[in-house]
PDB file of N, CA and C in Angstrom:
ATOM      1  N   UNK A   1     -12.847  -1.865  10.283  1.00  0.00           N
ATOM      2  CA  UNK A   1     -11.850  -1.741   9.234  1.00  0.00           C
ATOM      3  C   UNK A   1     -11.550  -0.258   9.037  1.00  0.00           C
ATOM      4  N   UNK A   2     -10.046  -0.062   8.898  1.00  0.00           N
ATOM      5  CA  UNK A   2     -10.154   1.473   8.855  1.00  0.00           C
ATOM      6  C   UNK A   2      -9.857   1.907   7.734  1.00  0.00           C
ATOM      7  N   UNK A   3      -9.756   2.920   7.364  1.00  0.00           N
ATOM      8  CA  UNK A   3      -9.904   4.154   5.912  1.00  0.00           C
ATOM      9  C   UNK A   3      -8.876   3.330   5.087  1.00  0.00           C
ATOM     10  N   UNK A   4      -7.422   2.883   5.766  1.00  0.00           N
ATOM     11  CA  UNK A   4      -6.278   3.048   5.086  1.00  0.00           C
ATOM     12  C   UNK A   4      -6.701   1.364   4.740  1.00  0.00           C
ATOM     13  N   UNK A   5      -7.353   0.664   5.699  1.00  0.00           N
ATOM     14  CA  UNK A   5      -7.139  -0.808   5.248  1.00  0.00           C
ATOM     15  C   UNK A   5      -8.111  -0.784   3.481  1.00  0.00           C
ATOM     16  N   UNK A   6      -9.094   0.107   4.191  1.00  0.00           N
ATOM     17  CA  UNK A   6     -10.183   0.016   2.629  1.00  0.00           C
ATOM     18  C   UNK A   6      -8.933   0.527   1.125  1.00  0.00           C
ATOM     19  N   UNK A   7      -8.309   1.568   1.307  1.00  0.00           N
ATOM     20  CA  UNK A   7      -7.365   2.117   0.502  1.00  0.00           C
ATOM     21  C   UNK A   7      -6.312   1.594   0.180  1.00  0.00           C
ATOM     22  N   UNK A   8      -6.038   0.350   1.001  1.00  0.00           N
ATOM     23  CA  UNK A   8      -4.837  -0.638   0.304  1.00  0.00           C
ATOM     24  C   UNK A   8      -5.598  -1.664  -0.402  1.00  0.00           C
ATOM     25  N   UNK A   9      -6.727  -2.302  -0.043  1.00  0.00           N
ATOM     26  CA  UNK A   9      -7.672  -3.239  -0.805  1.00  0.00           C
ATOM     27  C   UNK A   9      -7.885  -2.499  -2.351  1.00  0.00           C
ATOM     28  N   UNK A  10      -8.503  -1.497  -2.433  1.00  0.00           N
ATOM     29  CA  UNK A  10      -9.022  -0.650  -3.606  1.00  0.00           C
ATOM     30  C   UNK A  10      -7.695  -0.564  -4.502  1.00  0.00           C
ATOM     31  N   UNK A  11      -6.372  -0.178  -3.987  1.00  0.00           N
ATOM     32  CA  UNK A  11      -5.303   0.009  -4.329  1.00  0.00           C
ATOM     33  C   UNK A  11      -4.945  -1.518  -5.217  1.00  0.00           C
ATOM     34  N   UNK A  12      -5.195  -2.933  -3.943  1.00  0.00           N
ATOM     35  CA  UNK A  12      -4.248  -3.852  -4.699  1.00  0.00           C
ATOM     36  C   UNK A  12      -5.329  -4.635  -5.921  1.00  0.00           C
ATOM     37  N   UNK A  13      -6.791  -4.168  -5.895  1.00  0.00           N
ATOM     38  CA  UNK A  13      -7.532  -4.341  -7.039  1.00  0.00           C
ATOM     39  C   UNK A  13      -7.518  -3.442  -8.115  1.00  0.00           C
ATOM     40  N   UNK A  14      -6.898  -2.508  -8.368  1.00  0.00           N
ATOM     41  CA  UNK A  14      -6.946  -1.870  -9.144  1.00  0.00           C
ATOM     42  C   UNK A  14      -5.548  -1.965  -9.773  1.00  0.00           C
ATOM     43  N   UNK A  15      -4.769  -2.303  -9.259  1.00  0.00           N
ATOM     44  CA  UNK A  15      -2.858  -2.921  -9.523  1.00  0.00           C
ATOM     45  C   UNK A  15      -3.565  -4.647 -10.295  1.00  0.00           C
ATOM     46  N   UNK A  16      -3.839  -5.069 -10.084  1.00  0.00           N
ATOM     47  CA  UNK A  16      -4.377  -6.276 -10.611  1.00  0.00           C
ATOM     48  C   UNK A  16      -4.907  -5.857 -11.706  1.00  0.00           C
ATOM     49  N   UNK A  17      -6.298  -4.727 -12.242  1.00  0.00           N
ATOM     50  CA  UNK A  17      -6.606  -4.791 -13.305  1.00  0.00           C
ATOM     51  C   UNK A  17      -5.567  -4.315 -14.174  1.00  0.00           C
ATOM     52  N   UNK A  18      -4.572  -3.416 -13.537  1.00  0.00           N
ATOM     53  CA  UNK A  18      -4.031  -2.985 -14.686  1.00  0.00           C
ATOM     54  C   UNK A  18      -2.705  -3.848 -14.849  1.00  0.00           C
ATOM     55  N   UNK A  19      -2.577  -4.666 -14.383  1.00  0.00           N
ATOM     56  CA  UNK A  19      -1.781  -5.641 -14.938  1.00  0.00           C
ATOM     57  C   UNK A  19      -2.607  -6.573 -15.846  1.00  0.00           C
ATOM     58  N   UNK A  20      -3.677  -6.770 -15.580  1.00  0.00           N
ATOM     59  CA  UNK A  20      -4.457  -7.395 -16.515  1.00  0.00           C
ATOM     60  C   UNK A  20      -4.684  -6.870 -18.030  1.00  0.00           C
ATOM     61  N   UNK A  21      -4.678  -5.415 -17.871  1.00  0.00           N
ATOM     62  CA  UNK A  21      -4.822  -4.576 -19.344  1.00  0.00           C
ATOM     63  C   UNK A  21      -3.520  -4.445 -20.120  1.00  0.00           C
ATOM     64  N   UNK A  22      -2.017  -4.260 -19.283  1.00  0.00           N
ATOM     65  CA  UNK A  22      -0.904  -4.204 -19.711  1.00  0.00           C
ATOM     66  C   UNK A  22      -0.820  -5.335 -20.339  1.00  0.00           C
ATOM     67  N   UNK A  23      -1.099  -6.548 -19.985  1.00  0.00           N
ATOM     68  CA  UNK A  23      -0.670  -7.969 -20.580  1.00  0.00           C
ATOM     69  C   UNK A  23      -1.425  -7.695 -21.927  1.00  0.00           C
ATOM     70  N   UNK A  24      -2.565  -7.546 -22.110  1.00  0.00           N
ATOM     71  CA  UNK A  24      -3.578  -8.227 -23.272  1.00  0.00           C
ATOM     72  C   UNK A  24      -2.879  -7.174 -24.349  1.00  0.00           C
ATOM     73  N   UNK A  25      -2.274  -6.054 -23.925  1.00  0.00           N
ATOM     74  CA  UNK A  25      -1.535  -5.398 -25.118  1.00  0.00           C
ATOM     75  C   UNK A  25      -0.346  -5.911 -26.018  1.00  0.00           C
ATOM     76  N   UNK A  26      -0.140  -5.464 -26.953  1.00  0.00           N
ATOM     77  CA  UNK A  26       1.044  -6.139 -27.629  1.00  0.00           C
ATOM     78  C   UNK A  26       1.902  -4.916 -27.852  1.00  0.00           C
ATOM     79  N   UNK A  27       3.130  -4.942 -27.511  1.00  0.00           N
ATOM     80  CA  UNK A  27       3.586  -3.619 -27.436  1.00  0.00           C
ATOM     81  C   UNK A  27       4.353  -3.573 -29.020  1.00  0.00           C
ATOM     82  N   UNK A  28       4.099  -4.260 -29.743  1.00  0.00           N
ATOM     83  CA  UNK A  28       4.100  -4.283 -31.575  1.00  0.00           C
ATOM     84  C   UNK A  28       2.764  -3.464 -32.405  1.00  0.00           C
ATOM     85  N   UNK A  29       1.870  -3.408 -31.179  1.00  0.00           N
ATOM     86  CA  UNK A  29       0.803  -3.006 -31.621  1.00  0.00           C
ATOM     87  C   UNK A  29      -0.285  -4.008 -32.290  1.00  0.00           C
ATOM     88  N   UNK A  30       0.001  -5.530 -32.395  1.00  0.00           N
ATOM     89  CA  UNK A  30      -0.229  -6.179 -33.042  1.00  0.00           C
ATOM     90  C   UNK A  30      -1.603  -7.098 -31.875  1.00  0.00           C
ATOM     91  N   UNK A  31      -1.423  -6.992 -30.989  1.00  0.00           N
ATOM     92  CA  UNK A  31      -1.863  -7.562 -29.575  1.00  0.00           C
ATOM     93  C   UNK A  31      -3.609  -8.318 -30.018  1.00  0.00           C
ATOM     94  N   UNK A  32      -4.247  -7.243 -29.120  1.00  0.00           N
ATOM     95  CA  UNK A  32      -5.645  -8.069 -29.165  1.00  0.00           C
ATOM     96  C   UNK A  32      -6.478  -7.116 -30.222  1.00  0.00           C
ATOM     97  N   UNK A  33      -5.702  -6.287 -30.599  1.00  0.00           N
ATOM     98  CA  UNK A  33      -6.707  -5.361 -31.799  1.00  0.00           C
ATOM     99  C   UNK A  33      -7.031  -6.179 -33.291  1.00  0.00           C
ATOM    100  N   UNK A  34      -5.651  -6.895 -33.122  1.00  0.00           N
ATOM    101  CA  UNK A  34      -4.992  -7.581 -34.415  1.00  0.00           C
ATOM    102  C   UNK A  34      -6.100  -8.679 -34.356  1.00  0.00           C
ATOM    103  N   UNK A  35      -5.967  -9.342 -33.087  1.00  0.00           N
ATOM    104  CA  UNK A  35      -7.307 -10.651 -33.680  1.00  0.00           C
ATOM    105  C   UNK A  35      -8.653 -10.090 -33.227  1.00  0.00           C
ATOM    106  N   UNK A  36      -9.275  -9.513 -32.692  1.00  0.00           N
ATOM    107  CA  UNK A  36     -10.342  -8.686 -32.529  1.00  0.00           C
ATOM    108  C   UNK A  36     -10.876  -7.423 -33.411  1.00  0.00           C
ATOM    109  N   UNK A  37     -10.022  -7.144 -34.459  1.00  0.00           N
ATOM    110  CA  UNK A  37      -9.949  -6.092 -35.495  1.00  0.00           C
ATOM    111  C   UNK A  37     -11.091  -6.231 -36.313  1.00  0.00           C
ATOM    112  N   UNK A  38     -11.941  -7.359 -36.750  1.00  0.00           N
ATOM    113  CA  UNK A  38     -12.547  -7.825 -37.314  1.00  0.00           C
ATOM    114  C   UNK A  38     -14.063  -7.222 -37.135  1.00  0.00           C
ATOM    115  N   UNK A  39     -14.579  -6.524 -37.904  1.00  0.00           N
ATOM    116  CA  UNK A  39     -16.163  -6.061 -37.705  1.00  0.00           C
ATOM    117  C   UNK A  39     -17.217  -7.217 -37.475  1.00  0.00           C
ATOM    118  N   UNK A  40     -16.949  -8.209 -37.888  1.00  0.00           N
ATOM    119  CA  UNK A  40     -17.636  -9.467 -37.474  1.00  0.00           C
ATOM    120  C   UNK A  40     -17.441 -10.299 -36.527  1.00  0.00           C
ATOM    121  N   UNK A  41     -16.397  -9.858 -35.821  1.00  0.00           N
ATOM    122  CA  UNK A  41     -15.942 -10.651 -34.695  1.00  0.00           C
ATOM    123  C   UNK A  41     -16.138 -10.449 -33.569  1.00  0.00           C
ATOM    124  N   UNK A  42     -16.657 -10.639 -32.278  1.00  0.00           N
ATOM    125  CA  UNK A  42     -16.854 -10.097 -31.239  1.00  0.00           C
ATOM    126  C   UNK A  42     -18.123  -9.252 -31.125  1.00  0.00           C
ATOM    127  N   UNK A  43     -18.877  -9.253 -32.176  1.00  0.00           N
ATOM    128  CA  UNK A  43     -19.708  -8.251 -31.633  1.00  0.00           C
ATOM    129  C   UNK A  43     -19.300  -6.573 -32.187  1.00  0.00           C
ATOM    130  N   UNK A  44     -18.339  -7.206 -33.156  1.00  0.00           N
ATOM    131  CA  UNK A  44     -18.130  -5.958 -34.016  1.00  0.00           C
ATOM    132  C   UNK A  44     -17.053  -4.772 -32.772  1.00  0.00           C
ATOM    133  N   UNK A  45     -16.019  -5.320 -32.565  1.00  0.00           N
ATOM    134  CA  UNK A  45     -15.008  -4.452 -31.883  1.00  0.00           C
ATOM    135  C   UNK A  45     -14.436  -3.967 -32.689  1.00  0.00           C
ATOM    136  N   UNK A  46     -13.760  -2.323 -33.215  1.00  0.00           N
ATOM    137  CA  UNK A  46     -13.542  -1.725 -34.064  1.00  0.00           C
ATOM    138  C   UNK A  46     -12.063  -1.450 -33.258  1.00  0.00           C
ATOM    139  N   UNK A  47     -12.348  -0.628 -31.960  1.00  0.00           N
ATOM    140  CA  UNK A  47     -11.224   0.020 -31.746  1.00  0.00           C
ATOM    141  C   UNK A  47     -10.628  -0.576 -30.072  1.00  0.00           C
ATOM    142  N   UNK A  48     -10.434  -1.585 -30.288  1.00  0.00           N
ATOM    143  CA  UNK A  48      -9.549  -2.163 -29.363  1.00  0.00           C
ATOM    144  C   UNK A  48      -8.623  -1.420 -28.594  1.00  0.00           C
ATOM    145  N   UNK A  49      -7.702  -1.105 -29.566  1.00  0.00           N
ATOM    146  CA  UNK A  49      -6.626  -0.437 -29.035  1.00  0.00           C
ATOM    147  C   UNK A  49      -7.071   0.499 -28.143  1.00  0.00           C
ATOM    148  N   UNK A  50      -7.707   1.409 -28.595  1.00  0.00           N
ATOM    149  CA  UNK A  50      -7.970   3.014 -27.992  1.00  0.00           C
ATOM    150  C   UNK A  50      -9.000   2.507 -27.303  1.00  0.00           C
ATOM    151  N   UNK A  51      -9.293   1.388 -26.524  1.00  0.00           N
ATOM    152  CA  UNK A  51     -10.231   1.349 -25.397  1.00  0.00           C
ATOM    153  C   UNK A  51      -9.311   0.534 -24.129  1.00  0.00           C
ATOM    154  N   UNK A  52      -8.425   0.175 -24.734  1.00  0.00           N
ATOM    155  CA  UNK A  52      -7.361  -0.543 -23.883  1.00  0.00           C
ATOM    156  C   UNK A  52      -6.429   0.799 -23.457  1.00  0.00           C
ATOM    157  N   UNK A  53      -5.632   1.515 -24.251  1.00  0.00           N
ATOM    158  CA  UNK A  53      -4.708   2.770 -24.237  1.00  0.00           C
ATOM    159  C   UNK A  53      -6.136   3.536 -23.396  1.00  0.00           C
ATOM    160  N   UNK A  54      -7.118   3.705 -23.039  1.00  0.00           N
ATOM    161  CA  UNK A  54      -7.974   4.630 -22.716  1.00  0.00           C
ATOM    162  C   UNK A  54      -8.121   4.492 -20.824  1.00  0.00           C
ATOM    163  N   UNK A  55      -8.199   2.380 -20.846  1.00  0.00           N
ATOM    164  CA  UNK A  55      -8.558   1.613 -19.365  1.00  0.00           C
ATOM    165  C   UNK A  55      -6.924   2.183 -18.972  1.00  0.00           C
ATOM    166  N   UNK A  56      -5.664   1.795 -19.742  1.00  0.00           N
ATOM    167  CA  UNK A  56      -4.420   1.986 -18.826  1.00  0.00           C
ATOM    168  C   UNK A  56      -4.165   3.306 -18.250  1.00  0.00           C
ATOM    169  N   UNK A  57      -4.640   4.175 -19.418  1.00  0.00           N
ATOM    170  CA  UNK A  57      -4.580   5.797 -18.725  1.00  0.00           C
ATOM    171  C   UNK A  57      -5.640   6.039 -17.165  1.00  0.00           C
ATOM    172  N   UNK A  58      -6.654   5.490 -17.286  1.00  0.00           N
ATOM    173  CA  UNK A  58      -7.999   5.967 -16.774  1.00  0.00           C
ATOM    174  C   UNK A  58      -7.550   4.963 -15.302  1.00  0.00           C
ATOM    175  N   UNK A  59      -7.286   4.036 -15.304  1.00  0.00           N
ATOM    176  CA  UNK A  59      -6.105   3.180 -14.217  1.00  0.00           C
ATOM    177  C   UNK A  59      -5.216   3.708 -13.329  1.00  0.00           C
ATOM    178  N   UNK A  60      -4.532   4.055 -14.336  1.00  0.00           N
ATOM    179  CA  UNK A  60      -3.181   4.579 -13.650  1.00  0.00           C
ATOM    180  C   UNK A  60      -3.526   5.742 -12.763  1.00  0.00           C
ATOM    181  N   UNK A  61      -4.618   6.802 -13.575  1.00  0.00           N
ATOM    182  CA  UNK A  61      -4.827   7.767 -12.501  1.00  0.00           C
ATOM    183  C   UNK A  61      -5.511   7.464 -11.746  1.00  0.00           C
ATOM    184  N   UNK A  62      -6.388   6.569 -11.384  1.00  0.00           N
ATOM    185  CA  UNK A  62      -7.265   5.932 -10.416  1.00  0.00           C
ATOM    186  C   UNK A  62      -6.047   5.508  -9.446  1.00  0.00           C
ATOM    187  N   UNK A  63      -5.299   5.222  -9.996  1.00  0.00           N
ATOM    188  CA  UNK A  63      -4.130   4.197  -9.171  1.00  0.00           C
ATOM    189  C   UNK A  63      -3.778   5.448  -8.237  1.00  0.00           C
ATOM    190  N   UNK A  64      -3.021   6.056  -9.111  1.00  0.00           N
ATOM    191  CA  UNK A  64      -2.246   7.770  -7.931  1.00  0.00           C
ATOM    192  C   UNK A  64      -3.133   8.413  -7.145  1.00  0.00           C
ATOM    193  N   UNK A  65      -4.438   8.413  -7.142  1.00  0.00           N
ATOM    194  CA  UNK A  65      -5.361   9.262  -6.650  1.00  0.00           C
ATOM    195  C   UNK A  65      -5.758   8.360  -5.428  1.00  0.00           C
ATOM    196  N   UNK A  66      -5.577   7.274  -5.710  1.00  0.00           N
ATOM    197  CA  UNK A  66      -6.025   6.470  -4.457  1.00  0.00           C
ATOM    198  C   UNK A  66      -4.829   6.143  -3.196  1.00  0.00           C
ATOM    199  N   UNK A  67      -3.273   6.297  -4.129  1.00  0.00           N
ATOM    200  CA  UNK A  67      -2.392   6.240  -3.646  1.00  0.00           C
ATOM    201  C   UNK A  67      -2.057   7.749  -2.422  1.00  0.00           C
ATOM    202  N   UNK A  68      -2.658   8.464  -2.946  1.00  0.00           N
ATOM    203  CA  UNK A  68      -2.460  10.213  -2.721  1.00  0.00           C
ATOM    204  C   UNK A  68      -3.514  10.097  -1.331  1.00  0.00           C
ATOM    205  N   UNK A  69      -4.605   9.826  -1.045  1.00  0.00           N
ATOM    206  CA  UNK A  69      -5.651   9.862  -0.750  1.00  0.00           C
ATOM    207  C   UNK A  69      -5.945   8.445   0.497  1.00  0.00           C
ATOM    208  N   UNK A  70      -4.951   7.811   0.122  1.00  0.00           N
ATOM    209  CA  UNK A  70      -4.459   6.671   1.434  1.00  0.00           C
ATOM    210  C   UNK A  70      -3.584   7.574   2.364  1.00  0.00           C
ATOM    211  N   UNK A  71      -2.201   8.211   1.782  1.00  0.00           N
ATOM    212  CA  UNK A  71      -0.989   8.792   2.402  1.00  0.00           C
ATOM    213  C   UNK A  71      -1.800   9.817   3.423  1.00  0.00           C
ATOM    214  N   UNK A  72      -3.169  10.430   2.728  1.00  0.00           N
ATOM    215  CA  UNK A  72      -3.670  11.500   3.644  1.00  0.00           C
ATOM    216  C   UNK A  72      -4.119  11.155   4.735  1.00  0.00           C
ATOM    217  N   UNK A  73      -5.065   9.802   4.467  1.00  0.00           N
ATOM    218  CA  UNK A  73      -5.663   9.001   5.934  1.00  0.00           C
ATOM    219  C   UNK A  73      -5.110   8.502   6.831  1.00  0.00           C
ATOM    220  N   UNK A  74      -3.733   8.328   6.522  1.00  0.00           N
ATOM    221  CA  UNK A  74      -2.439   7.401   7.079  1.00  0.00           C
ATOM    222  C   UNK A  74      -2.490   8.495   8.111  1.00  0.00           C
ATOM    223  N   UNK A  75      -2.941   8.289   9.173  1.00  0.00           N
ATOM    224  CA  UNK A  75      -2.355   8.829  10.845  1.00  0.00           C
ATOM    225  C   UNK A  75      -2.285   7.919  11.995  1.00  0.00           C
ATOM    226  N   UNK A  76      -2.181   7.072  11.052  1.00  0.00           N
ATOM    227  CA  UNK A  76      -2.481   5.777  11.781  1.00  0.00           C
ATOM    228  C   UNK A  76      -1.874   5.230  12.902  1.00  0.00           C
ATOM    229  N   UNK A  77      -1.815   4.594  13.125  1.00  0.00           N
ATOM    230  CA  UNK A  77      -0.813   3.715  14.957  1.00  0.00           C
ATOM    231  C   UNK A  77       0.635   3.654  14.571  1.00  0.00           C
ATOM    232  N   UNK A  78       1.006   4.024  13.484  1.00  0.00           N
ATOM    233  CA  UNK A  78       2.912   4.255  13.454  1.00  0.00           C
ATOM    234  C   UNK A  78       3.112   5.510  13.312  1.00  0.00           C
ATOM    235  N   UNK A  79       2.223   6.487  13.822  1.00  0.00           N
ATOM    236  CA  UNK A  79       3.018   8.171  13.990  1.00  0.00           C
ATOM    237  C   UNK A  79       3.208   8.034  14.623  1.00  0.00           C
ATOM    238  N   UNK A  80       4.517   8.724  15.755  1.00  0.00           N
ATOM    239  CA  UNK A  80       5.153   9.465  16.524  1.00  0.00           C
ATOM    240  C   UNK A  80       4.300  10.136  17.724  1.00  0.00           C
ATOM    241  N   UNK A  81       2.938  10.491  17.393  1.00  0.00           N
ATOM    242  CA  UNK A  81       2.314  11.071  18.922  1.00  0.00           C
ATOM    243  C   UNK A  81       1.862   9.790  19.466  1.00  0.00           C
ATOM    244  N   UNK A  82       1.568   8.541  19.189  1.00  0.00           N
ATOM    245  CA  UNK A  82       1.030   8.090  20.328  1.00  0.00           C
ATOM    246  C   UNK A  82       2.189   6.221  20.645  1.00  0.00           C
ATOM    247  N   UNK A  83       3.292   7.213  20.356  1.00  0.00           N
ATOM    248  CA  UNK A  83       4.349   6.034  20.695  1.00  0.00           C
ATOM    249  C   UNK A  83       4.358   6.139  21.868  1.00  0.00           C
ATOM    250  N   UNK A  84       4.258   4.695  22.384  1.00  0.00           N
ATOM    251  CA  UNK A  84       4.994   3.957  23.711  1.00  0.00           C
ATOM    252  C   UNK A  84       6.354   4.186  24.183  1.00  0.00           C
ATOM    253  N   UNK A  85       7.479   4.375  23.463  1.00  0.00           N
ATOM    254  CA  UNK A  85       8.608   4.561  23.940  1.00  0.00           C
ATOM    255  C   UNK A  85       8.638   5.760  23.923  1.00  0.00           C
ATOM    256  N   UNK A  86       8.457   7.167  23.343  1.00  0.00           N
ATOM    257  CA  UNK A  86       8.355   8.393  24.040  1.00  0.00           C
ATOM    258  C   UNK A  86       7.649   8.700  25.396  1.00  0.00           C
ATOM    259  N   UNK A  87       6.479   8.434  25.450  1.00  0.00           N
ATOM    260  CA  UNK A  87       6.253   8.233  27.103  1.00  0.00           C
ATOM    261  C   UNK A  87       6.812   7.866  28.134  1.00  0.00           C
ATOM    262  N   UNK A  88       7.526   6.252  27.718  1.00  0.00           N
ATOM    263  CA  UNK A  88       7.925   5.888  29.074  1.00  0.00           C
ATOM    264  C   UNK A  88       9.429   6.842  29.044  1.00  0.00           C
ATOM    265  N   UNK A  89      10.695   7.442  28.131  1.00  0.00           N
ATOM    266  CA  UNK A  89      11.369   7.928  28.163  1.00  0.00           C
ATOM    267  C   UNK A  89      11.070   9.455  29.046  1.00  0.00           C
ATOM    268  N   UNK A  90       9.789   9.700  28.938  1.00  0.00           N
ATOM    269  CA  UNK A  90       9.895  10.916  29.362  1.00  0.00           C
ATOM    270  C   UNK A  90       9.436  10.632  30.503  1.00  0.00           C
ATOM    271  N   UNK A  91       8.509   9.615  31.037  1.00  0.00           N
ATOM    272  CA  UNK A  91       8.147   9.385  32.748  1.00  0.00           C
ATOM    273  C   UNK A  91       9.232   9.174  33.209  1.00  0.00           C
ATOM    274  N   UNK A  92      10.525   7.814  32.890  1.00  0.00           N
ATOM    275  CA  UNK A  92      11.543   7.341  33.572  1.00  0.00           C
ATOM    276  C   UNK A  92      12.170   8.095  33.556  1.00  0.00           C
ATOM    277  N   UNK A  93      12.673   9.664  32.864  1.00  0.00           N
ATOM    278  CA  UNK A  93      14.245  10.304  33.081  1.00  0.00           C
ATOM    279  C   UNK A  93      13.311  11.789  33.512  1.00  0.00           C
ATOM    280  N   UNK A  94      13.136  11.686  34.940  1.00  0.00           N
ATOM    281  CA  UNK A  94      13.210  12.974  34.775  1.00  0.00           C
ATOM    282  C   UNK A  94      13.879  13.922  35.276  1.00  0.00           C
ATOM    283  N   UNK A  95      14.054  15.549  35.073  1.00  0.00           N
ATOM    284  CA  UNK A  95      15.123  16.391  35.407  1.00  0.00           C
ATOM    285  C   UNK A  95      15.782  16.240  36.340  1.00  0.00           C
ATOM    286  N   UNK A  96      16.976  16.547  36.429  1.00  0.00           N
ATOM    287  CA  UNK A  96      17.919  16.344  37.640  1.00  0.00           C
ATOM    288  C   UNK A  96      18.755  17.402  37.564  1.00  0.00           C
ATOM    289  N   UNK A  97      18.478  17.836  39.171  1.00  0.00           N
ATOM    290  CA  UNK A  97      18.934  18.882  39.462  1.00  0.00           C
ATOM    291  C   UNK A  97      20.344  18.573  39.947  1.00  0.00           C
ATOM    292  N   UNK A  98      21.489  19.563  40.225  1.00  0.00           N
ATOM    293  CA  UNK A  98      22.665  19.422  40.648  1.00  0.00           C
ATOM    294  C   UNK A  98      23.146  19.516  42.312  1.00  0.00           C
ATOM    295  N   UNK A  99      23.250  18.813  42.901  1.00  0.00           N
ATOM    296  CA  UNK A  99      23.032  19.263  44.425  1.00  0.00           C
ATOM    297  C   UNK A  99      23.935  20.187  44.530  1.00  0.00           C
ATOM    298  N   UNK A 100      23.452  21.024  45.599  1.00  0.00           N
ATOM    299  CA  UNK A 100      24.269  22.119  46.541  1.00  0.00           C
ATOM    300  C   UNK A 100      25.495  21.555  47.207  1.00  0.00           C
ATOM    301  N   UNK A 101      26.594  21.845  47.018  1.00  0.00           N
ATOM    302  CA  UNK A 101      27.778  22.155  47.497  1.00  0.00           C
ATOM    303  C   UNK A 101      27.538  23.099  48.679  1.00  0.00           C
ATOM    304  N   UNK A 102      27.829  22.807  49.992  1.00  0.00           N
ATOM    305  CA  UNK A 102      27.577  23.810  51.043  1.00  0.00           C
ATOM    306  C   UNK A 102      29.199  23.746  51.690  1.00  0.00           C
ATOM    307  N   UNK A 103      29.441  24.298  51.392  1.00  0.00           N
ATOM    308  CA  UNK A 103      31.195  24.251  51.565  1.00  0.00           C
ATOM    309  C   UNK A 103      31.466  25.629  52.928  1.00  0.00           C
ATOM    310  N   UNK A 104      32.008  25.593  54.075  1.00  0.00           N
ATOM    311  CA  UNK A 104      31.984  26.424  55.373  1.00  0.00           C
ATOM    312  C   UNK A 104      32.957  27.951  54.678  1.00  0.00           C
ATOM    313  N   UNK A 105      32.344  29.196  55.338  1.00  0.00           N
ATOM    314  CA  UNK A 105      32.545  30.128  54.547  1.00  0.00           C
ATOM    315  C   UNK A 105      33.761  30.229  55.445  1.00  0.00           C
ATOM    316  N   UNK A 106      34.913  30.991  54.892  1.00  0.00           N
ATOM    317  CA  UNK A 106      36.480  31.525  56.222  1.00  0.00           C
ATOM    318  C   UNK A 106      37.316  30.585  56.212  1.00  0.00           C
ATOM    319  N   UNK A 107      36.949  29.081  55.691  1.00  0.00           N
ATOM    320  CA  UNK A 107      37.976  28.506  55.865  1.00  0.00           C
ATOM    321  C   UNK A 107      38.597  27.866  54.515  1.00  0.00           C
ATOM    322  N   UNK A 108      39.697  27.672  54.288  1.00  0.00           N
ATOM    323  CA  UNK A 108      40.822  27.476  53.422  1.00  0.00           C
ATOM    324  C   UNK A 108      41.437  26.119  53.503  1.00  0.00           C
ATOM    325  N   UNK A 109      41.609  25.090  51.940  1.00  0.00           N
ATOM    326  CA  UNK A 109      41.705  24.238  51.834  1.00  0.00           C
ATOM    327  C   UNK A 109      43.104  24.167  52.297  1.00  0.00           C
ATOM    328  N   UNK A 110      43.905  22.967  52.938  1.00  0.00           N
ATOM    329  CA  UNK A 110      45.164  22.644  53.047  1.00  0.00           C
ATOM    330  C   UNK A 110      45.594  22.239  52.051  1.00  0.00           C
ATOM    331  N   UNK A 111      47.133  22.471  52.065  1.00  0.00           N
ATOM    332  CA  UNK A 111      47.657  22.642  51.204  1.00  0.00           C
ATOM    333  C   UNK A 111      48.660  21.158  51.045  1.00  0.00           C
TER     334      UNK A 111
END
């Protein structure tokens, strides 16, 4: 398995959680803080919000850094040095020279 396959896996699990964290928000603000707000509830969750606003930030840059950090490993079998059709273009055509014209010196085309 190579670098970039591990870096699209890591990539499409980490796009999953944070679709998972975007949903549970309520963009009213009202979301999961509102029924989890409760000091008796859950195990006493206070600050919902700012641990959710904390996973989407802490995500997202996980997200770019992994995105950044794939693009670098990417040298993969679709660059340009080890294409098949540049090779055979350059074995099948090669230079061509112009032949010599040996045309007899003294004598003069008719007219």
């Amino acid at each position: 398995m190579s670098t970039f396959s591990i870096f699209l896996v890591l990539i499409t699990i980490v796009c999953f959680l944070l679709i998972v964290v975007i949903m549970v928000q309520n963009p009213k603000g009202g979301g999961l803080s509102s029924t989890l707000g409760g000091s008796t509830q859950m195990g006493g969750v206070q600050k919902t919000t700012d641990f959710l606003d904390k996973s989407t930030w802490t995500l997202a840059a996980v997200l770019i850094v992994l995105i950044i950090l794939s693009s670098l490993s990417f040298g993969g079998s679709l660059s340009d040095t080890n294409s098949k059709i540049i090779d055979k273009t350059e074995t099948s055509a090669p230079a061509k020279t112009a032949p010599v014209q040996n045309t007899p010196t003294g004598t003069t085309p008719a007219k």
